[in-house]
PDB file of N, CA and C in Angstrom:
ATOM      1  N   UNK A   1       0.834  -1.174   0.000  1.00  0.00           N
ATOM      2  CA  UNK A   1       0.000   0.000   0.000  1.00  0.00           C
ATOM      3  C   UNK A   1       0.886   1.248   0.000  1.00  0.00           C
ATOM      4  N   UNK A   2       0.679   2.292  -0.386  1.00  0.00           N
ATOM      5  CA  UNK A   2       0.827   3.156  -0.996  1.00  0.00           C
ATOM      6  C   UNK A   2       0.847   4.659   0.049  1.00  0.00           C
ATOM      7  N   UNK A   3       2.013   5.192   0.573  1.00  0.00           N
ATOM      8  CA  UNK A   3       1.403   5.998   1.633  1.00  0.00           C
ATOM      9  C   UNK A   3       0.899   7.476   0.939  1.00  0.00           C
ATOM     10  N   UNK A   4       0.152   8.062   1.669  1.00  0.00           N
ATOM     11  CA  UNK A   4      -0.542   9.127   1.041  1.00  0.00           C
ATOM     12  C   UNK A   4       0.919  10.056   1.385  1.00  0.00           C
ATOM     13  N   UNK A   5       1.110  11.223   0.265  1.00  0.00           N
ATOM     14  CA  UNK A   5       1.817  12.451   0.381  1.00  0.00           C
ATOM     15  C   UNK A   5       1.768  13.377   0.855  1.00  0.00           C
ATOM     16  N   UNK A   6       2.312  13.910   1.630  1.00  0.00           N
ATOM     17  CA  UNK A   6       1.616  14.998   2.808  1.00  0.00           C
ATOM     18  C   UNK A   6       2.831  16.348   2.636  1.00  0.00           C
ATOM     19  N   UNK A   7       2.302  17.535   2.862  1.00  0.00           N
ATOM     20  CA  UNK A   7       3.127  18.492   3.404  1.00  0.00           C
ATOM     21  C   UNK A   7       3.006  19.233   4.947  1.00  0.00           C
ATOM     22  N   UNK A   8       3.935  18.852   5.509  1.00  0.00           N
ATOM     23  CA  UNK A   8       3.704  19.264   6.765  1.00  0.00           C
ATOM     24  C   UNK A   8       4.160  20.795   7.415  1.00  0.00           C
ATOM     25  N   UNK A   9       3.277  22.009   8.073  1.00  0.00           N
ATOM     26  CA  UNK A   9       3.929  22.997   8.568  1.00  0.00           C
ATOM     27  C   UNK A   9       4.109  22.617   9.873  1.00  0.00           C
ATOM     28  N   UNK A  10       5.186  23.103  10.463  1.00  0.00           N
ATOM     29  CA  UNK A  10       5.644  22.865  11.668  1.00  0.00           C
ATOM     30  C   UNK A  10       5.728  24.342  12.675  1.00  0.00           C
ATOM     31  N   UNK A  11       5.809  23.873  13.978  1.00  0.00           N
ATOM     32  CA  UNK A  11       5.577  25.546  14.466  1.00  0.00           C
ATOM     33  C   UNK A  11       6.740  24.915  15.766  1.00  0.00           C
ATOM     34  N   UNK A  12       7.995  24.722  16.156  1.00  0.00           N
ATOM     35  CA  UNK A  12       8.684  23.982  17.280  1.00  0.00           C
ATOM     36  C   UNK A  12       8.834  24.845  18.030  1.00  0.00           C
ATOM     37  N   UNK A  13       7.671  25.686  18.602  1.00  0.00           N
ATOM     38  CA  UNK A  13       7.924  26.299  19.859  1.00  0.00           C
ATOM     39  C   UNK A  13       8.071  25.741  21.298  1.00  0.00           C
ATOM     40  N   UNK A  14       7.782  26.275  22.594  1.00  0.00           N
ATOM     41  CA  UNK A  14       7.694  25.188  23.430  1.00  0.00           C
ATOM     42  C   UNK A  14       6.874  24.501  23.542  1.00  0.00           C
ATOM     43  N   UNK A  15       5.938  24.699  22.893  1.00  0.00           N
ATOM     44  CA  UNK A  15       4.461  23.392  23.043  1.00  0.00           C
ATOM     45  C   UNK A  15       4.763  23.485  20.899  1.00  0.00           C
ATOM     46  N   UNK A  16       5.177  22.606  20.662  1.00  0.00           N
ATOM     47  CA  UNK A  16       5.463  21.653  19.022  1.00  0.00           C
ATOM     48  C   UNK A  16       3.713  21.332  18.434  1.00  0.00           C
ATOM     49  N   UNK A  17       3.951  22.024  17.804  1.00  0.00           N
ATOM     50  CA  UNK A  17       2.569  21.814  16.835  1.00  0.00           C
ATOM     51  C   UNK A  17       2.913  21.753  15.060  1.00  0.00           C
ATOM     52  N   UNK A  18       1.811  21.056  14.948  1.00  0.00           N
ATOM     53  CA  UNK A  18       1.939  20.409  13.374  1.00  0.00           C
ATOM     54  C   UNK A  18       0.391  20.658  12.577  1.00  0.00           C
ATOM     55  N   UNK A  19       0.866  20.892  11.317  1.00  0.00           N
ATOM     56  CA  UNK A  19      -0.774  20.850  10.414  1.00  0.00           C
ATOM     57  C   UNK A  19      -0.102  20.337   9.429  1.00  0.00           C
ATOM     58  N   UNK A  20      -0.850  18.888   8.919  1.00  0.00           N
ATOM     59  CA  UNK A  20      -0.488  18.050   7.723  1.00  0.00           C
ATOM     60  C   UNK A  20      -1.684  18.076   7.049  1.00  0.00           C
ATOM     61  N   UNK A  21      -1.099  18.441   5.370  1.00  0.00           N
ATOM     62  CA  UNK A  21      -1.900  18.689   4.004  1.00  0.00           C
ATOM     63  C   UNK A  21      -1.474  17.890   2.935  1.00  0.00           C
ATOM     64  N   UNK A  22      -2.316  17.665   2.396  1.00  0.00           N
ATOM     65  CA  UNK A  22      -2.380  16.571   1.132  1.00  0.00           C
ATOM     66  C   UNK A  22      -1.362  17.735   0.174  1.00  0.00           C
ATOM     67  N   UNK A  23      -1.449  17.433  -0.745  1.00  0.00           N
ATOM     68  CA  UNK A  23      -0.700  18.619  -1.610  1.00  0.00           C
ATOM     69  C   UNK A  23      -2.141  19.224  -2.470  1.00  0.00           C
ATOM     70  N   UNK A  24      -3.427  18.643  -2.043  1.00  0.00           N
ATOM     71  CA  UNK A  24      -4.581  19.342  -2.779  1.00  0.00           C
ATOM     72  C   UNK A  24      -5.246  20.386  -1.832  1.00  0.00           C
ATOM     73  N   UNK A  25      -4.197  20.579  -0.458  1.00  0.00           N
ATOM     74  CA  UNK A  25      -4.547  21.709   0.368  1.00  0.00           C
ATOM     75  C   UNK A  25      -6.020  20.843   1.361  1.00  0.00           C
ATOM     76  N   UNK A  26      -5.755  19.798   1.267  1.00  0.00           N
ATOM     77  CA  UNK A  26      -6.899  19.146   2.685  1.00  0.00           C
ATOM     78  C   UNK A  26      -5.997  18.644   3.808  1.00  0.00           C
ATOM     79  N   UNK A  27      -6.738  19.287   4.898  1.00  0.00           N
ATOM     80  CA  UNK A  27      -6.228  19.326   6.189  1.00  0.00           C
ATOM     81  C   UNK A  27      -6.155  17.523   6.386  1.00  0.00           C
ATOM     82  N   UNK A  28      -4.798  17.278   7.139  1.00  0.00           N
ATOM     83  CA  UNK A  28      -5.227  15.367   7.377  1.00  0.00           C
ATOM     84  C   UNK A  28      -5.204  15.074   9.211  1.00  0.00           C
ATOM     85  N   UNK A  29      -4.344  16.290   9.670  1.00  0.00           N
ATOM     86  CA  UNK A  29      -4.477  15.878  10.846  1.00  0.00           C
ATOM     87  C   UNK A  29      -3.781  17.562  11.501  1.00  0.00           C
ATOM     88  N   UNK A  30      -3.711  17.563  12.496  1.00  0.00           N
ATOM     89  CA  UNK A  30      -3.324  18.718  13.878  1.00  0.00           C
ATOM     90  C   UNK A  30      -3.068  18.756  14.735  1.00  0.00           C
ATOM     91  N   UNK A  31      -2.059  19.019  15.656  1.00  0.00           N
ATOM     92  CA  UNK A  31      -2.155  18.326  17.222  1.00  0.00           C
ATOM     93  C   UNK A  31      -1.010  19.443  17.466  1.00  0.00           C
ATOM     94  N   UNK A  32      -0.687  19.439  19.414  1.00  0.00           N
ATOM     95  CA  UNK A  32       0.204  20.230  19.572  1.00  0.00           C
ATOM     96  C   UNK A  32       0.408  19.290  20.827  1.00  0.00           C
ATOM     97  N   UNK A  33       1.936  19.454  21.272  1.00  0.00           N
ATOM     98  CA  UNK A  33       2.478  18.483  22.210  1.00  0.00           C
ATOM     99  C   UNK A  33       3.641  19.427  22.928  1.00  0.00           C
ATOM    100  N   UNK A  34       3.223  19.278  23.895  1.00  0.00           N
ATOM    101  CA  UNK A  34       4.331  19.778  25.171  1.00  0.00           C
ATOM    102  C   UNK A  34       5.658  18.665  25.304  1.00  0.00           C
ATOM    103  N   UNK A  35       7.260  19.070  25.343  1.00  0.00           N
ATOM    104  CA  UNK A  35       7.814  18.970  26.039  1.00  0.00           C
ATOM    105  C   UNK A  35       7.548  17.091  25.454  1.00  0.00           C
ATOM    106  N   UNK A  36       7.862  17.666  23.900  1.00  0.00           N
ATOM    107  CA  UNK A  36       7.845  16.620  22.755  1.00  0.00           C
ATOM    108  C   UNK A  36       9.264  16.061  22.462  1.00  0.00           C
ATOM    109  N   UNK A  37       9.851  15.264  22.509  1.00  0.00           N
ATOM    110  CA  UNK A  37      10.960  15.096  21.753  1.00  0.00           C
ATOM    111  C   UNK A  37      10.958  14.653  20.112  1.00  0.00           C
ATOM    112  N   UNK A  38      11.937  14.747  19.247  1.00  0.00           N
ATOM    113  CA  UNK A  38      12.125  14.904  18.186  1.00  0.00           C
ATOM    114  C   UNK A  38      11.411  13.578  17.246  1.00  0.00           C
ATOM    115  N   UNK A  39      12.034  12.948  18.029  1.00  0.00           N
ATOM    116  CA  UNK A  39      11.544  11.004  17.687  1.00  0.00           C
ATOM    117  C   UNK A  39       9.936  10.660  17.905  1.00  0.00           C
ATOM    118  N   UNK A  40       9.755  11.372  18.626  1.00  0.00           N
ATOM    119  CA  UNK A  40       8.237  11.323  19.004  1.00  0.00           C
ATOM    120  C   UNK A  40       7.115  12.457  18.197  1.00  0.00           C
ATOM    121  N   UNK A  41       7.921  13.426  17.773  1.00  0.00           N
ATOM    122  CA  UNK A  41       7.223  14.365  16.455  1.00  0.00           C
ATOM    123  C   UNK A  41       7.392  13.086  15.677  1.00  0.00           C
ATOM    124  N   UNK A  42       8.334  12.796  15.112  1.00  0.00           N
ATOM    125  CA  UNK A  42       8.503  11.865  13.699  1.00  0.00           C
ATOM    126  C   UNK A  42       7.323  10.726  13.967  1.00  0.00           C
ATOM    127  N   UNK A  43       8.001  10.302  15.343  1.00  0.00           N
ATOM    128  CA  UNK A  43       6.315   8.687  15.326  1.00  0.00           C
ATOM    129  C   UNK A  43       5.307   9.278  14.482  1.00  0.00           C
ATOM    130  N   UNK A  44       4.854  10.244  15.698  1.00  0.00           N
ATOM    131  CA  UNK A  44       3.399  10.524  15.679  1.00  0.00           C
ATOM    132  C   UNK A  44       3.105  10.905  14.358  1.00  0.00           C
ATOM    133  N   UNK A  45       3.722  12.092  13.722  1.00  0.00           N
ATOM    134  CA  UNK A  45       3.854  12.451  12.299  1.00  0.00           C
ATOM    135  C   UNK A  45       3.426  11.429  10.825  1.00  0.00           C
ATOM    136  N   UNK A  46       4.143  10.433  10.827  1.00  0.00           N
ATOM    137  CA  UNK A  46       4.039   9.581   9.664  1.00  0.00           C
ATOM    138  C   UNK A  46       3.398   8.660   9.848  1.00  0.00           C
ATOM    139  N   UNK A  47       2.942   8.716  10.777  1.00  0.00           N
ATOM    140  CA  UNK A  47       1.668   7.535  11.433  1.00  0.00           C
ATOM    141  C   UNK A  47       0.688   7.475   9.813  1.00  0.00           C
ATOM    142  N   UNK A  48       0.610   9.054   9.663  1.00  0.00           N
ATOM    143  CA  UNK A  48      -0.210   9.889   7.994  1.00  0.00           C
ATOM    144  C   UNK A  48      -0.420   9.397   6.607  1.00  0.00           C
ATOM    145  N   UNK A  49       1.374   9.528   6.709  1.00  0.00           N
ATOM    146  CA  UNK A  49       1.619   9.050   5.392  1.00  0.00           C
ATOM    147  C   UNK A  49       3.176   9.621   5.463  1.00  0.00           C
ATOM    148  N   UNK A  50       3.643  10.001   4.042  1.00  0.00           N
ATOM    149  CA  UNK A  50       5.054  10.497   3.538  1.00  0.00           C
ATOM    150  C   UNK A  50       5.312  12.199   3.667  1.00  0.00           C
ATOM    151  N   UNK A  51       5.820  12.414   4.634  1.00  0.00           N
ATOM    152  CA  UNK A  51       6.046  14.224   4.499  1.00  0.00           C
ATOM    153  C   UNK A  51       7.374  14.224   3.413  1.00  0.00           C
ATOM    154  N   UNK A  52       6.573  14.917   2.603  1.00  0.00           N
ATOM    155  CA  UNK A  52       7.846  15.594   1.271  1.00  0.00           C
ATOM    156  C   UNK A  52       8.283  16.979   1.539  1.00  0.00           C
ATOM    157  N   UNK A  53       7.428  17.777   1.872  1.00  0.00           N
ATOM    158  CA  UNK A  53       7.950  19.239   2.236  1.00  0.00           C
ATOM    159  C   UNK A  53       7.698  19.659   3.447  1.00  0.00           C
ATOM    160  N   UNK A  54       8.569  20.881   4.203  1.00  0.00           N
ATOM    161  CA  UNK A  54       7.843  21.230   5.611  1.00  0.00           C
ATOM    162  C   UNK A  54       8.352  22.337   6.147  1.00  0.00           C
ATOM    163  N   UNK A  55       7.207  23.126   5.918  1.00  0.00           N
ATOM    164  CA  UNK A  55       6.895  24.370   5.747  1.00  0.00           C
ATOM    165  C   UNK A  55       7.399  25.075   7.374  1.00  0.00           C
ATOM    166  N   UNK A  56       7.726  25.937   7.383  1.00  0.00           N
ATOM    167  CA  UNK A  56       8.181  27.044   8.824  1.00  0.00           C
ATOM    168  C   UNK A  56       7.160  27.955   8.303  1.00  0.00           C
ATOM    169  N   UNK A  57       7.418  29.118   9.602  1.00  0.00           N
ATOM    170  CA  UNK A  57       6.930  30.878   9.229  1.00  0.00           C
ATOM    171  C   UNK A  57       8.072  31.815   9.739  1.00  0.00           C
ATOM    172  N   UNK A  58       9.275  30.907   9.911  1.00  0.00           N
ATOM    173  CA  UNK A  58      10.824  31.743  10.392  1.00  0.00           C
ATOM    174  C   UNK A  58      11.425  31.919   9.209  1.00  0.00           C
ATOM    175  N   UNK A  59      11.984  33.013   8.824  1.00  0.00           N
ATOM    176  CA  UNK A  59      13.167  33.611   7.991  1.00  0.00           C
ATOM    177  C   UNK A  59      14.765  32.351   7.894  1.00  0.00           C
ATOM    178  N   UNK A  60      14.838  32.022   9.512  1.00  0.00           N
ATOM    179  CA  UNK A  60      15.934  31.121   9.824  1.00  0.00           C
ATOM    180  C   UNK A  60      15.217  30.266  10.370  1.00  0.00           C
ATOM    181  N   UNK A  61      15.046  29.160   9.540  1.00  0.00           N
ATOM    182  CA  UNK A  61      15.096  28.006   9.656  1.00  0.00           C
ATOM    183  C   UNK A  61      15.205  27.366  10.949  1.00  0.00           C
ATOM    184  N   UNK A  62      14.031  27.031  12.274  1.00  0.00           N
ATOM    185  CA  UNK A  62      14.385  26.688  13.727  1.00  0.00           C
ATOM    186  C   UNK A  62      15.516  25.687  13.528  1.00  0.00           C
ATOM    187  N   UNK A  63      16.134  24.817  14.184  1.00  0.00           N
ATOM    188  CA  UNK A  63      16.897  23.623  13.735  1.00  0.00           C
ATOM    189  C   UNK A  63      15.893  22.819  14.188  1.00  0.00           C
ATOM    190  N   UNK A  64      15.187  22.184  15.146  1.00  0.00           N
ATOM    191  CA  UNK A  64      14.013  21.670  15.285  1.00  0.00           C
ATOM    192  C   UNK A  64      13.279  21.188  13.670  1.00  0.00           C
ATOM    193  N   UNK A  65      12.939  22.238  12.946  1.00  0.00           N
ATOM    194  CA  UNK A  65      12.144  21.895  11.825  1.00  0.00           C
ATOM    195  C   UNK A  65      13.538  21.716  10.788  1.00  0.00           C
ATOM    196  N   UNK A  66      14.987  21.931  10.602  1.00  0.00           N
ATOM    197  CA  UNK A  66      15.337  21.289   9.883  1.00  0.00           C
ATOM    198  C   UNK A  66      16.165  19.978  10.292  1.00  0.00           C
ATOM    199  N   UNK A  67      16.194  19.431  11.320  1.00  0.00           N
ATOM    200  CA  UNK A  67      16.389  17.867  12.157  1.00  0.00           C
ATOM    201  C   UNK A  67      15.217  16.980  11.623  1.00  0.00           C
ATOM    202  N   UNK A  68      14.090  17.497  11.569  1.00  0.00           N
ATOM    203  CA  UNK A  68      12.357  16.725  11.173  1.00  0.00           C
ATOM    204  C   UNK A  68      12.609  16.594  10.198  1.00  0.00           C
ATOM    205  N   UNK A  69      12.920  17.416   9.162  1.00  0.00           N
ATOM    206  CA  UNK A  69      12.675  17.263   7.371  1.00  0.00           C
ATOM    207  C   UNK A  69      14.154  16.370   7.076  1.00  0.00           C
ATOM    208  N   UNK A  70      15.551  16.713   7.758  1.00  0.00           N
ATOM    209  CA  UNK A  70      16.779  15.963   7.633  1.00  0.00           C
ATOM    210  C   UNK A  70      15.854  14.094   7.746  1.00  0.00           C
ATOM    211  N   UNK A  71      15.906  13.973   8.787  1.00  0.00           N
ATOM    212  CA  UNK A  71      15.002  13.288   9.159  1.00  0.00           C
ATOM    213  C   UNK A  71      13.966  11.962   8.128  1.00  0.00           C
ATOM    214  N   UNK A  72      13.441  12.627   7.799  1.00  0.00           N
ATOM    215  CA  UNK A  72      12.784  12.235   6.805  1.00  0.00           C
ATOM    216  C   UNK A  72      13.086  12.558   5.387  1.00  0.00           C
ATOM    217  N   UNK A  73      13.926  12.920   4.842  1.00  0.00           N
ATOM    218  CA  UNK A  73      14.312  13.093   3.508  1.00  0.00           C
ATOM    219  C   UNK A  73      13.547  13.690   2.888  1.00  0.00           C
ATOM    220  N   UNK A  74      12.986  15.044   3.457  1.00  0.00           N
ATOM    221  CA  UNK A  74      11.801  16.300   2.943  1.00  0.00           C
ATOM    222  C   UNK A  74      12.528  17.508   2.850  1.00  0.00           C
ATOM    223  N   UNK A  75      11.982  18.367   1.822  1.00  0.00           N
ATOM    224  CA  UNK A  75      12.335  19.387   1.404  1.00  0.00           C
ATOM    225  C   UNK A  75      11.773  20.715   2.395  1.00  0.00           C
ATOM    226  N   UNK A  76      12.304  21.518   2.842  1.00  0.00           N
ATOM    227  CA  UNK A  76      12.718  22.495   3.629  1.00  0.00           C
ATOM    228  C   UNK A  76      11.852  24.281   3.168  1.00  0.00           C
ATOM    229  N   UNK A  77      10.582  24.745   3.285  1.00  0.00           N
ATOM    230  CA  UNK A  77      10.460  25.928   2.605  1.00  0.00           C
ATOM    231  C   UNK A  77      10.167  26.779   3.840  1.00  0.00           C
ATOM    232  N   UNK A  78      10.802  28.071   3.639  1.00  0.00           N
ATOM    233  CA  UNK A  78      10.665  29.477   4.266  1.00  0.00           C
ATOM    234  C   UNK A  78      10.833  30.441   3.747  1.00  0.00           C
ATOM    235  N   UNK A  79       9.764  31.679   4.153  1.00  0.00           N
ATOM    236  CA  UNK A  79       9.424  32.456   3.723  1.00  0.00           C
ATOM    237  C   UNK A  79      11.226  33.522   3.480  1.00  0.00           C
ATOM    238  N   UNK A  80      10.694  34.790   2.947  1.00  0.00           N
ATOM    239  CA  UNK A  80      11.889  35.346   2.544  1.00  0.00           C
ATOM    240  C   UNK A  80      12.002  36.525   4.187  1.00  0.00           C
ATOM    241  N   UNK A  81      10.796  36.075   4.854  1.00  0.00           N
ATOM    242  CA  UNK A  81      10.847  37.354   5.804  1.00  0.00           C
ATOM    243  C   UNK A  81       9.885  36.505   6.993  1.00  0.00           C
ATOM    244  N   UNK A  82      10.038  36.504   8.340  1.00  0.00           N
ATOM    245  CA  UNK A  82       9.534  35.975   9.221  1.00  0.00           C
ATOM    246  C   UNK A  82       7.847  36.635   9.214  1.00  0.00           C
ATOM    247  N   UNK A  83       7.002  35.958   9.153  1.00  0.00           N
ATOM    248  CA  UNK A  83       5.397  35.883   8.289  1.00  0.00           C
ATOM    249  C   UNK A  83       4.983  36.754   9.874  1.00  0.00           C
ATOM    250  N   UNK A  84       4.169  37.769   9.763  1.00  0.00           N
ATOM    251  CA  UNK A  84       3.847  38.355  10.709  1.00  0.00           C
ATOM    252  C   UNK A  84       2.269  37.373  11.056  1.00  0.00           C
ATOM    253  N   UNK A  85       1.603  37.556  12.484  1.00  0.00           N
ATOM    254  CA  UNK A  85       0.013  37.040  12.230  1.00  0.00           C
ATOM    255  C   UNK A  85      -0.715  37.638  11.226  1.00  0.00           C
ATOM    256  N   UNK A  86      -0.691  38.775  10.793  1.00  0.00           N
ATOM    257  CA  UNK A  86      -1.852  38.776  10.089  1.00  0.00           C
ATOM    258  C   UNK A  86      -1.462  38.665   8.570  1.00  0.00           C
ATOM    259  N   UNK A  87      -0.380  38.714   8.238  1.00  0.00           N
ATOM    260  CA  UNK A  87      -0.103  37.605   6.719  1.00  0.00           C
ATOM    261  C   UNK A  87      -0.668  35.940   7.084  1.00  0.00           C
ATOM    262  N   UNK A  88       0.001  35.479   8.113  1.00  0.00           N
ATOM    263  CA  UNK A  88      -0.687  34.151   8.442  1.00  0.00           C
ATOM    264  C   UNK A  88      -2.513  33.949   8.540  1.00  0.00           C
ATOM    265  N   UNK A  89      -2.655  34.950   8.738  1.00  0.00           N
ATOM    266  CA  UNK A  89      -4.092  35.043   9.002  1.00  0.00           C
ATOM    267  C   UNK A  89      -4.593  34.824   7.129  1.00  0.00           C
ATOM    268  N   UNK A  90      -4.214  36.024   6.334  1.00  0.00           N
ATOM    269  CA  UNK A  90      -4.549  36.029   5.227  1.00  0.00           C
ATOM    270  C   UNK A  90      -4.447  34.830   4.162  1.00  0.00           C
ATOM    271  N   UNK A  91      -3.028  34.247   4.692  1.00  0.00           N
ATOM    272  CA  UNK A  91      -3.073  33.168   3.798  1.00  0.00           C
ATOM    273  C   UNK A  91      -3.933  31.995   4.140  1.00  0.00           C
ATOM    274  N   UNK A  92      -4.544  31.826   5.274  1.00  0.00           N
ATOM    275  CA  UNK A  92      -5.475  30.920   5.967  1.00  0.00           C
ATOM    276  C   UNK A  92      -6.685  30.759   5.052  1.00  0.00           C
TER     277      UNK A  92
END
């Protein structure tokens, strides 16, 4: 079987939150976890399917979100400028 393709945004603040999308922009899952370790994002994560890309809203790259995508052999995107809320809001 065939795992579904996912793009995942990541947010590795102190409480680690995730939103995984098909690449047709449908939500597949959401969750946020306290005082998460790295191995335990990844479990829980691909439980899904295959993360190919994974999205930040930092300028620099947390290392957190590039350890996850190293990780999994996914491609890495950030913005050219750290996304204020209400750009995040808009692109919602």
């Amino acid at each position: 079987m065939q795992k579904q393709l996912l793009i995942a945004g990541i947010d590795p603040g102190a409480t680690k939150a995730y939103a995984l999308f098909t690449p047709e922009k449908e939500l597949v899952a959401c969750a946020s976890r306290k005082e998460c370790s790295l191995a335990e994002f990844i479990r829980e994560t691909i439980q899904y399917g295959k993360i190919l890309v994974v999205g930040t809203d930092k300028k620099k790259v947390p290392e957190f979100v590039e350890k996850f995508a190293a990780q999994l052999g996914a491609r890495v995107i950030a913005p050219r400028h750290d996304l204020e809320i209400a750009e995040k809001l808009e692109l919602s």
